[in-house]
PDB file of N, CA and C in Angstrom:
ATOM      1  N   UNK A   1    -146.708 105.771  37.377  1.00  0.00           N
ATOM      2  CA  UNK A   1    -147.840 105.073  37.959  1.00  0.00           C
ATOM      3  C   UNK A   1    -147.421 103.773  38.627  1.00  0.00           C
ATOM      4  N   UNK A   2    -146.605 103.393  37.973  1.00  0.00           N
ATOM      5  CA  UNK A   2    -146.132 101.909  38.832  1.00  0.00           C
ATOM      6  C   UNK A   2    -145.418 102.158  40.254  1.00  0.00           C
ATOM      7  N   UNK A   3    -144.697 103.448  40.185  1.00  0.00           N
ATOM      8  CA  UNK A   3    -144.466 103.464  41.590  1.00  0.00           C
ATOM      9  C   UNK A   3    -145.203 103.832  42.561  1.00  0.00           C
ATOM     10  N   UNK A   4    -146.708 104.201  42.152  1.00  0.00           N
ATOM     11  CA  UNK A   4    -147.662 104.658  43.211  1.00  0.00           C
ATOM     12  C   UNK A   4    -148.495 103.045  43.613  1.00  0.00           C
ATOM     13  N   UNK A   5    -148.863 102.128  42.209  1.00  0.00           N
ATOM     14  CA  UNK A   5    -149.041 101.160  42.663  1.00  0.00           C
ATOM     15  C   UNK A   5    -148.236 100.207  43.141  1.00  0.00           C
ATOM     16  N   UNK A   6    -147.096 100.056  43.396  1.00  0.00           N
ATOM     17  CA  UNK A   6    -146.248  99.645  44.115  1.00  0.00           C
ATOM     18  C   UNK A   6    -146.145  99.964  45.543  1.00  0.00           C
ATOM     19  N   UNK A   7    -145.990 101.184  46.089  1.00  0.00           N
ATOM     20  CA  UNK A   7    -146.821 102.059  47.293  1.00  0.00           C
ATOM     21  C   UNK A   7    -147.847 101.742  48.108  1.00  0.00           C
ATOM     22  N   UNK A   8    -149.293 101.739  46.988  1.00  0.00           N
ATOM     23  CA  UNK A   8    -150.541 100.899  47.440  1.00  0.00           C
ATOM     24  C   UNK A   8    -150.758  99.727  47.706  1.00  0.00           C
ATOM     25  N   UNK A   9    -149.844  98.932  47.258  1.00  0.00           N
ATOM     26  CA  UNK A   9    -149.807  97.437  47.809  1.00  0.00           C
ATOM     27  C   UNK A   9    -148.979  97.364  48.600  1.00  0.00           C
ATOM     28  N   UNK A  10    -147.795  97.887  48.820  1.00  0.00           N
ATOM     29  CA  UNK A  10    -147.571  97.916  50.316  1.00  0.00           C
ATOM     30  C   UNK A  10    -148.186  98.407  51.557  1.00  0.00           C
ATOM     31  N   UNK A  11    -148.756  99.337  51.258  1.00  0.00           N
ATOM     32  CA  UNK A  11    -149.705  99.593  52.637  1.00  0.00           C
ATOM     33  C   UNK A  11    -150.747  98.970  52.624  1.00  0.00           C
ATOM     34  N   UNK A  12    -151.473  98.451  51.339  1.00  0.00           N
ATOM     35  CA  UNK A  12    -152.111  97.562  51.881  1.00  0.00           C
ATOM     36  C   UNK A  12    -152.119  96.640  52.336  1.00  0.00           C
ATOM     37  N   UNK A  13    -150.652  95.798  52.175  1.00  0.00           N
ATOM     38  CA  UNK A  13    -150.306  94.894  52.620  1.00  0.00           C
ATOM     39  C   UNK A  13    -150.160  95.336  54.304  1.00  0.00           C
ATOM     40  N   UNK A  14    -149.785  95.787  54.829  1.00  0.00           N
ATOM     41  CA  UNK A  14    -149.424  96.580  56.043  1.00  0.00           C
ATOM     42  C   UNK A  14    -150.970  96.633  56.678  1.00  0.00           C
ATOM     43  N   UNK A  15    -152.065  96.987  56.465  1.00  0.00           N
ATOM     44  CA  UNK A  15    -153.568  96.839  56.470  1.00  0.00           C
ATOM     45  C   UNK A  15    -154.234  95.724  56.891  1.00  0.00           C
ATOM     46  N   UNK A  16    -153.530  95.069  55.318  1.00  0.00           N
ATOM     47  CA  UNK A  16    -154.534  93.550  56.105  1.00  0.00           C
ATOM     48  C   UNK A  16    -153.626  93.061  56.954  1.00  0.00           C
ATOM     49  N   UNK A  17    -152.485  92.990  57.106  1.00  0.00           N
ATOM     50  CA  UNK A  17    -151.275  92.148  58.196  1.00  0.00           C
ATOM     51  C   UNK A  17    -152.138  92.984  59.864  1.00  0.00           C
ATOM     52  N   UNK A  18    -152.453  94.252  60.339  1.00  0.00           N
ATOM     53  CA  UNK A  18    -153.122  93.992  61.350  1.00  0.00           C
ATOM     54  C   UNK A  18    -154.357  94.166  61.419  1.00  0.00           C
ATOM     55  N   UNK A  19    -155.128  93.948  60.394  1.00  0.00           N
ATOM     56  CA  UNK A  19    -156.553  93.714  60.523  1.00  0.00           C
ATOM     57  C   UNK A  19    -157.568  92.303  61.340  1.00  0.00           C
ATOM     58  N   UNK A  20    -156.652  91.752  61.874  1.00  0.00           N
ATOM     59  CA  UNK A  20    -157.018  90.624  62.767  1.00  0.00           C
ATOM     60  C   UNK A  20    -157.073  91.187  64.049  1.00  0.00           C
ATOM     61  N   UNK A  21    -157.842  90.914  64.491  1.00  0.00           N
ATOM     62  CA  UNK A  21    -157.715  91.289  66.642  1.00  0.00           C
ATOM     63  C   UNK A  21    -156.632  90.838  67.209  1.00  0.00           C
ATOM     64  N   UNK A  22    -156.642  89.472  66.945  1.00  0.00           N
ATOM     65  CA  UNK A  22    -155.329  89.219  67.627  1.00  0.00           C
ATOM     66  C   UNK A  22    -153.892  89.923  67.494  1.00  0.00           C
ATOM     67  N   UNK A  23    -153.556  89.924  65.917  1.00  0.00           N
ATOM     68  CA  UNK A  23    -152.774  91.000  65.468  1.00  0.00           C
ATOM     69  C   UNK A  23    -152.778  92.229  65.671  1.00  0.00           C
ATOM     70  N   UNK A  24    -153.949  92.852  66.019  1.00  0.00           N
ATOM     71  CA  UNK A  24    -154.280  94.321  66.132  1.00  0.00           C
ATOM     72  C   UNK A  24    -153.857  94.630  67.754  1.00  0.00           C
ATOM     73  N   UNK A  25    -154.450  93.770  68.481  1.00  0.00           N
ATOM     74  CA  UNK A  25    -154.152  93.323  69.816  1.00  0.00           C
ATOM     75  C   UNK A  25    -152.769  93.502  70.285  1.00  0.00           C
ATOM     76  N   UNK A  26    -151.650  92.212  69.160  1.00  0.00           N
ATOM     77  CA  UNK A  26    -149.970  92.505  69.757  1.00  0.00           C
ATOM     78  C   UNK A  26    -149.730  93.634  69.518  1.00  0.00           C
ATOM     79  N   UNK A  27    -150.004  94.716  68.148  1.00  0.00           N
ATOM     80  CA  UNK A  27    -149.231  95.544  68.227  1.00  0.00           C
ATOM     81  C   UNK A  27    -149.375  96.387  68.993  1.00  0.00           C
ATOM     82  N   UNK A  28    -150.788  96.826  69.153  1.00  0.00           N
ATOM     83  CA  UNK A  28    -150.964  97.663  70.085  1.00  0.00           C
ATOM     84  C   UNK A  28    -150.543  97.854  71.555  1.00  0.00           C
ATOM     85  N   UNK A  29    -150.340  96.432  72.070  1.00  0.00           N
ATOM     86  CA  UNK A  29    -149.703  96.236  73.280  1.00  0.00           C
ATOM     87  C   UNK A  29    -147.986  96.359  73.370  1.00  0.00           C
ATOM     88  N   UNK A  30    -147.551  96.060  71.790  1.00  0.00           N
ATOM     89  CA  UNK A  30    -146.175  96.653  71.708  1.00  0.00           C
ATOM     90  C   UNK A  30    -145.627  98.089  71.756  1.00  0.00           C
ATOM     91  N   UNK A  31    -146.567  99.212  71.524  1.00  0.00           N
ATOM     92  CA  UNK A  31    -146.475 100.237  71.547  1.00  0.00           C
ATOM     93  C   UNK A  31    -146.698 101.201  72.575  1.00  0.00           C
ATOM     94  N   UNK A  32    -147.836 100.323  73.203  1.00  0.00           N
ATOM     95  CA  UNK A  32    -147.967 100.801  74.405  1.00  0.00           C
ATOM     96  C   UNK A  32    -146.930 100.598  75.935  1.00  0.00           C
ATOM     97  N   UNK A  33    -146.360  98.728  75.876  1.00  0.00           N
ATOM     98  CA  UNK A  33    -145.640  98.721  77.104  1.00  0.00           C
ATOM     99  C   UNK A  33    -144.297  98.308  76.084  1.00  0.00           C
ATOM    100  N   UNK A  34    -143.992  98.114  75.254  1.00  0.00           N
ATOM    101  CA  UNK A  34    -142.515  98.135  74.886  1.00  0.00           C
ATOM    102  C   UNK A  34    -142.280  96.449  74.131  1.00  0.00           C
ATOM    103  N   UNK A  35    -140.811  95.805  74.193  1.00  0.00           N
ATOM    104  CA  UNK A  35    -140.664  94.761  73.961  1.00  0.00           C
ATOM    105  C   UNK A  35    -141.570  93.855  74.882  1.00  0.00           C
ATOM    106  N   UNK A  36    -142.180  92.711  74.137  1.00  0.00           N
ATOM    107  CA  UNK A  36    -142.873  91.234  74.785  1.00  0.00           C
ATOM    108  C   UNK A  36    -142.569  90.449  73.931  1.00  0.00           C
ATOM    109  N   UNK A  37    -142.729  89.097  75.398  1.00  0.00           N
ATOM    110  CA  UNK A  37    -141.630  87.813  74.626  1.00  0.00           C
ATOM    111  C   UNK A  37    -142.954  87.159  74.141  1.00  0.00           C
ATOM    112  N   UNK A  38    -143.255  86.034  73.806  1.00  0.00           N
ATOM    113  CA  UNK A  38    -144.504  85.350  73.246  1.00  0.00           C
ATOM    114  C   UNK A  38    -145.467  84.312  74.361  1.00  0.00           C
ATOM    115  N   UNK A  39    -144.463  84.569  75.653  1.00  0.00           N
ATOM    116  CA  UNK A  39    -145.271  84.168  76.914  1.00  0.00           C
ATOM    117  C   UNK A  39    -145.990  85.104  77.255  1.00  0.00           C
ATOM    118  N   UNK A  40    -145.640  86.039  77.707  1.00  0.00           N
ATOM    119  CA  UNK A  40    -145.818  87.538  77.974  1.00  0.00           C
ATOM    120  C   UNK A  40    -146.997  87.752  77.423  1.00  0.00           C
ATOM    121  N   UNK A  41    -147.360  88.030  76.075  1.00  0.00           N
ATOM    122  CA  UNK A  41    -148.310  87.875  74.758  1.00  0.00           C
ATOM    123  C   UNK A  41    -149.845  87.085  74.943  1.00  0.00           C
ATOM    124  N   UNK A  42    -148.885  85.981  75.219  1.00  0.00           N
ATOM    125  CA  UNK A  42    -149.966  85.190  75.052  1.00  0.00           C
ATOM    126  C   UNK A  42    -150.650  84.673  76.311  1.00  0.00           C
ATOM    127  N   UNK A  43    -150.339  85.044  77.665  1.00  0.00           N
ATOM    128  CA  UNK A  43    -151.002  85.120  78.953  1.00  0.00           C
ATOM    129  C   UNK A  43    -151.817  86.416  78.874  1.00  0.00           C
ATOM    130  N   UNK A  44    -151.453  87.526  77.987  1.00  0.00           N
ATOM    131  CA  UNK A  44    -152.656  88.403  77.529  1.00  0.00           C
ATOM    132  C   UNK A  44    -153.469  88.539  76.531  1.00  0.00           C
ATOM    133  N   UNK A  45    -153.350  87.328  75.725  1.00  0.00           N
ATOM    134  CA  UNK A  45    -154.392  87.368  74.940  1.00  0.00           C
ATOM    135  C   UNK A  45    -155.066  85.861  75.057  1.00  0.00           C
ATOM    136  N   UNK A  46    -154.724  85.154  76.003  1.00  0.00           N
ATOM    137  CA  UNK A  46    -155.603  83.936  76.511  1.00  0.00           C
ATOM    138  C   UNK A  46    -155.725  83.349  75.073  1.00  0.00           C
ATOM    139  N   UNK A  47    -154.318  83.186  74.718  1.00  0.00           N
ATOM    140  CA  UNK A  47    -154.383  81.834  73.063  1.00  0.00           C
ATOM    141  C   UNK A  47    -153.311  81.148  73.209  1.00  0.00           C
ATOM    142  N   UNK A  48    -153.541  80.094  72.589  1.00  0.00           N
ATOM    143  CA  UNK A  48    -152.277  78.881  72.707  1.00  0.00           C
ATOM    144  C   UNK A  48    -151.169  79.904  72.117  1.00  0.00           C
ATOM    145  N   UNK A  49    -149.858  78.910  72.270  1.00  0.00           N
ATOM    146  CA  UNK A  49    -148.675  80.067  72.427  1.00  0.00           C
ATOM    147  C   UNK A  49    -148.563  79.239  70.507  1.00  0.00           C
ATOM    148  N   UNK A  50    -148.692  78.348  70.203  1.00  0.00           N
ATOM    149  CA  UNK A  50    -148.510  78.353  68.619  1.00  0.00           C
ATOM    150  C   UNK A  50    -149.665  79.727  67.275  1.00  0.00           C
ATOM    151  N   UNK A  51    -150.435  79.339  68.576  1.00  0.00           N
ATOM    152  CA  UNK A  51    -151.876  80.856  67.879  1.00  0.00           C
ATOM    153  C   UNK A  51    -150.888  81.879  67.943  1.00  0.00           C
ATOM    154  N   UNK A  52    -150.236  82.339  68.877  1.00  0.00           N
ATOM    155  CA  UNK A  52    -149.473  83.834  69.202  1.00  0.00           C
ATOM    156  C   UNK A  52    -148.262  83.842  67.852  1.00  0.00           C
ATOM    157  N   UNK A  53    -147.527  82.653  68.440  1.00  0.00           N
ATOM    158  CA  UNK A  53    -146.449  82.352  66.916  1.00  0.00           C
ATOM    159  C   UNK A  53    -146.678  82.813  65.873  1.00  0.00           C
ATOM    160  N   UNK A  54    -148.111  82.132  65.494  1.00  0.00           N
ATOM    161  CA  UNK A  54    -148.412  82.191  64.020  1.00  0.00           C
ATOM    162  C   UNK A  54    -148.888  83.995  63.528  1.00  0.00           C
ATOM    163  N   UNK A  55    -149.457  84.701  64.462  1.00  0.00           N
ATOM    164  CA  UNK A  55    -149.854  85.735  64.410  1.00  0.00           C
ATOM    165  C   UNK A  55    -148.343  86.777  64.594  1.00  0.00           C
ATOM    166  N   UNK A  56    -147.572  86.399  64.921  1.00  0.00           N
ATOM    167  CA  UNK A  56    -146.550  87.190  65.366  1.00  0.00           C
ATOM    168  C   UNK A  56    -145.624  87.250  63.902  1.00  0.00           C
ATOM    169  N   UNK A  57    -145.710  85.698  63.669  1.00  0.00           N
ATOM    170  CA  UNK A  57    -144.572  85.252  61.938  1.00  0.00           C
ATOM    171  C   UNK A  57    -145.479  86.251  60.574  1.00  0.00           C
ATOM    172  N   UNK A  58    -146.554  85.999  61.122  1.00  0.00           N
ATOM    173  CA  UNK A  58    -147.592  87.269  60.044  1.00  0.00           C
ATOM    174  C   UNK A  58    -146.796  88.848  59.996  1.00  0.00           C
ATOM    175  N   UNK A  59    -147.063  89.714  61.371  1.00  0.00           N
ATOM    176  CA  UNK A  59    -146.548  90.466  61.592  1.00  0.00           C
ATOM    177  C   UNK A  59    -145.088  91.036  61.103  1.00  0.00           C
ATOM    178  N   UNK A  60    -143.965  90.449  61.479  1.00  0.00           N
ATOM    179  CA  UNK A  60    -142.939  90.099  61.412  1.00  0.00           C
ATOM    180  C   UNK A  60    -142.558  89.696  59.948  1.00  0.00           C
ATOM    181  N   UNK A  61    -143.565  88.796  58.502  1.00  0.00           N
ATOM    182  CA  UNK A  61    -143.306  88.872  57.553  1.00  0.00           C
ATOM    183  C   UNK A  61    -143.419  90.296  56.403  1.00  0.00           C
ATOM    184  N   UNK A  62    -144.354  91.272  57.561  1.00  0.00           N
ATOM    185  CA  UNK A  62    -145.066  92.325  56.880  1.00  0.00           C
ATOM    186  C   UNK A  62    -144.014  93.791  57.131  1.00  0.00           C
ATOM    187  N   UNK A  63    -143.093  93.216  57.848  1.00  0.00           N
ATOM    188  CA  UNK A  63    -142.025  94.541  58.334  1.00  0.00           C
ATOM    189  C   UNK A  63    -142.952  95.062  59.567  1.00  0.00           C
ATOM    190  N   UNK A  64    -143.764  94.619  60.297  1.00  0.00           N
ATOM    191  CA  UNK A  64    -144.424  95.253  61.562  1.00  0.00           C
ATOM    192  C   UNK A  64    -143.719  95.017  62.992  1.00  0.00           C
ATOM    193  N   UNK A  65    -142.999  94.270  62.755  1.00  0.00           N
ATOM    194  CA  UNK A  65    -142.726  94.029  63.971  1.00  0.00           C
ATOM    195  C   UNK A  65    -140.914  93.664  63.861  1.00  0.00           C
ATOM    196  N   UNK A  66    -140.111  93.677  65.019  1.00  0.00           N
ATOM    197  CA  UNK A  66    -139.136  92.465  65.182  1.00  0.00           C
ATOM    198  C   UNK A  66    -138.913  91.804  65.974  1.00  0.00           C
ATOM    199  N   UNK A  67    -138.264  90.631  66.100  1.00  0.00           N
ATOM    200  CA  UNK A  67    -137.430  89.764  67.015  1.00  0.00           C
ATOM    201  C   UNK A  67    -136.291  90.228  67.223  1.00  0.00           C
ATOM    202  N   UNK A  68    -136.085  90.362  68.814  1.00  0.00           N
ATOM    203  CA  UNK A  68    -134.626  89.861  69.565  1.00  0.00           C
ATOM    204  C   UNK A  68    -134.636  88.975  70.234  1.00  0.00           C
ATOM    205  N   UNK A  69    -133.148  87.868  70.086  1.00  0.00           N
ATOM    206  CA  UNK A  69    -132.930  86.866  70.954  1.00  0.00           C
ATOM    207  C   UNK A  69    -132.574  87.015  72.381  1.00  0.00           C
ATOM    208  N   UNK A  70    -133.104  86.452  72.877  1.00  0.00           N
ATOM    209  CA  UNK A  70    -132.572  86.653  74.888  1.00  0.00           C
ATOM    210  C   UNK A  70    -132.200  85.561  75.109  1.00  0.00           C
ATOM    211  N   UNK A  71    -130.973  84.336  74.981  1.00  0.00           N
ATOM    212  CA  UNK A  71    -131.359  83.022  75.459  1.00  0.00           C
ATOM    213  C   UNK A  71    -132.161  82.096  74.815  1.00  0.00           C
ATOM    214  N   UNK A  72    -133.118  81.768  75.607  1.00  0.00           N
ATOM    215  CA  UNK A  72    -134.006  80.781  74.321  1.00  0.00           C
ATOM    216  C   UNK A  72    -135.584  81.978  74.356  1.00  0.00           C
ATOM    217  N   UNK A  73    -135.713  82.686  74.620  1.00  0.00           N
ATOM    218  CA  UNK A  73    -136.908  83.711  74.434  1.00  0.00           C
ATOM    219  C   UNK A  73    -136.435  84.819  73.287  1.00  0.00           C
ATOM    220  N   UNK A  74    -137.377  84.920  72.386  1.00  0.00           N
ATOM    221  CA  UNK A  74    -137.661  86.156  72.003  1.00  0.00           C
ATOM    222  C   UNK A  74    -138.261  87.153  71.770  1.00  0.00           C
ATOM    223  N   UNK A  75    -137.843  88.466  72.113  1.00  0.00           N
ATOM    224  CA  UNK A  75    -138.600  89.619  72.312  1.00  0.00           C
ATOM    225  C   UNK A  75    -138.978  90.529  71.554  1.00  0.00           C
ATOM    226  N   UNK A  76    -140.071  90.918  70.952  1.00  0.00           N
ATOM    227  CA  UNK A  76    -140.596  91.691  69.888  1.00  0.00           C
ATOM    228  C   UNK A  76    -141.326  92.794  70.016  1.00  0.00           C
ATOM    229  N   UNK A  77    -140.901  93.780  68.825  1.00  0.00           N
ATOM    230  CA  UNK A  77    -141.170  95.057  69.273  1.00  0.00           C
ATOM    231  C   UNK A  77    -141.596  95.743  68.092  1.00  0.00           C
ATOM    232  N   UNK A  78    -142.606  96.512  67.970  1.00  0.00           N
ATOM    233  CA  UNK A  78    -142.775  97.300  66.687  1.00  0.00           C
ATOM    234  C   UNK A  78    -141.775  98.101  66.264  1.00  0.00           C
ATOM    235  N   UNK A  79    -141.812  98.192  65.104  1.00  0.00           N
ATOM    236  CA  UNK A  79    -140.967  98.395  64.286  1.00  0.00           C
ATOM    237  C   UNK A  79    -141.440  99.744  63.210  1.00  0.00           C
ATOM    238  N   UNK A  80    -142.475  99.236  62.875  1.00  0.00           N
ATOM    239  CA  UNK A  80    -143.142  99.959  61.631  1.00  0.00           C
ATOM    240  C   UNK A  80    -143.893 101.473  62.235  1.00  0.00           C
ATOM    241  N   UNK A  81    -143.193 102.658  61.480  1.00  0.00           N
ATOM    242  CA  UNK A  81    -143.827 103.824  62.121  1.00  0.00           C
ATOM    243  C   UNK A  81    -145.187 104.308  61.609  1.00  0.00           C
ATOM    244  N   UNK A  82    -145.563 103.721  60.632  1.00  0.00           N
ATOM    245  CA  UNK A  82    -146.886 104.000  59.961  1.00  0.00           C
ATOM    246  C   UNK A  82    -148.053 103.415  60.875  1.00  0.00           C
ATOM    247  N   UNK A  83    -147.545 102.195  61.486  1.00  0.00           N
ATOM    248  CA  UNK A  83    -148.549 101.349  62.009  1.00  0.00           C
ATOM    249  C   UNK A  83    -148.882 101.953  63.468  1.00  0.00           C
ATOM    250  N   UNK A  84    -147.734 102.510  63.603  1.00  0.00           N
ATOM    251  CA  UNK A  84    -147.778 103.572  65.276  1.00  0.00           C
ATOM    252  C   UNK A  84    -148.833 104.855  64.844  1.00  0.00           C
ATOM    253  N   UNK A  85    -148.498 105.393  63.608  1.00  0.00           N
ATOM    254  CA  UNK A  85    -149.627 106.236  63.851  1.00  0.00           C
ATOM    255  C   UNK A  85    -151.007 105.955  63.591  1.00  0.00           C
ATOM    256  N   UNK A  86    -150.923 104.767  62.776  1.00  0.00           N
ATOM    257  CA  UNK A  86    -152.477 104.148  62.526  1.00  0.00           C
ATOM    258  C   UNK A  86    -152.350 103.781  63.825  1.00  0.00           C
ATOM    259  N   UNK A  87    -152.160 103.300  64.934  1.00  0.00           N
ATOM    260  CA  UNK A  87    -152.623 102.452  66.640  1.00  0.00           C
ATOM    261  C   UNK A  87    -153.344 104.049  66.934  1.00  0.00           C
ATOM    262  N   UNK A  88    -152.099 105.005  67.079  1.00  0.00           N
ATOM    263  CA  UNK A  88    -152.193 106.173  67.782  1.00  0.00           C
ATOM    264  C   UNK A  88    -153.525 106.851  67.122  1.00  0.00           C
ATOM    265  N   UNK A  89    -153.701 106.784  65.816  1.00  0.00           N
ATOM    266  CA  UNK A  89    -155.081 107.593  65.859  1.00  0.00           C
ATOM    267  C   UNK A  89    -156.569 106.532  66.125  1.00  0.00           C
ATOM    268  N   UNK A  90    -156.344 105.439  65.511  1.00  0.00           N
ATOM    269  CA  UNK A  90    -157.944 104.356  66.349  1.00  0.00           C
ATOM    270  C   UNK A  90    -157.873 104.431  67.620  1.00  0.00           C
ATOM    271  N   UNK A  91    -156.900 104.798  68.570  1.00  0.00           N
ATOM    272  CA  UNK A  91    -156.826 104.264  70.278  1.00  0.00           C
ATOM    273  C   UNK A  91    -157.087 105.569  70.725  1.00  0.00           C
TER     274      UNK A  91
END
């Protein structure tokens, strides 16, 4: 039993990490056009670029997402295949 509730709190954790719009918003746009840097992001979701940050470090703490470095930009990309098929069946 502990390893099923162990299980359930990870996906739920995975749940509430994109249950925000904004969050629900990046990933979905990660899956759909690929890696985006946090300019990129956040000229499409019309929020200060520390709002995008903070929503992205959420993501990114939950295993949803990752960072690559380019220079001084970095580019992030889903990661998590559970969360692709949760986008793929709400969209």
């Amino acid at each position: 039993m502990d390893i099923d509730k162990k299980i359930l709190e990870e996906k739920a954790d995975v749940l509430k990490a994109i249950s925000h719009p904004v969050r629900l918003c990046i990933v979905r746009r990660l899956l759909k056009e690929g890696e985006k840097n946090v300019t990129e992001m956040q000229n499409c979701l019309e929020a200060p670029q520390s709002t995008v940050s903070q929503h992205l470090s959420r993501l990114k703490a939950a295993g949803i997402i990752e960072g690559r470095r380019e220079g001084i930009e970095i580019y992030y990309k889903l990661i998590n295949k559970d969360v692709e098929k949760i986008l793929k069946s709400i969209f």
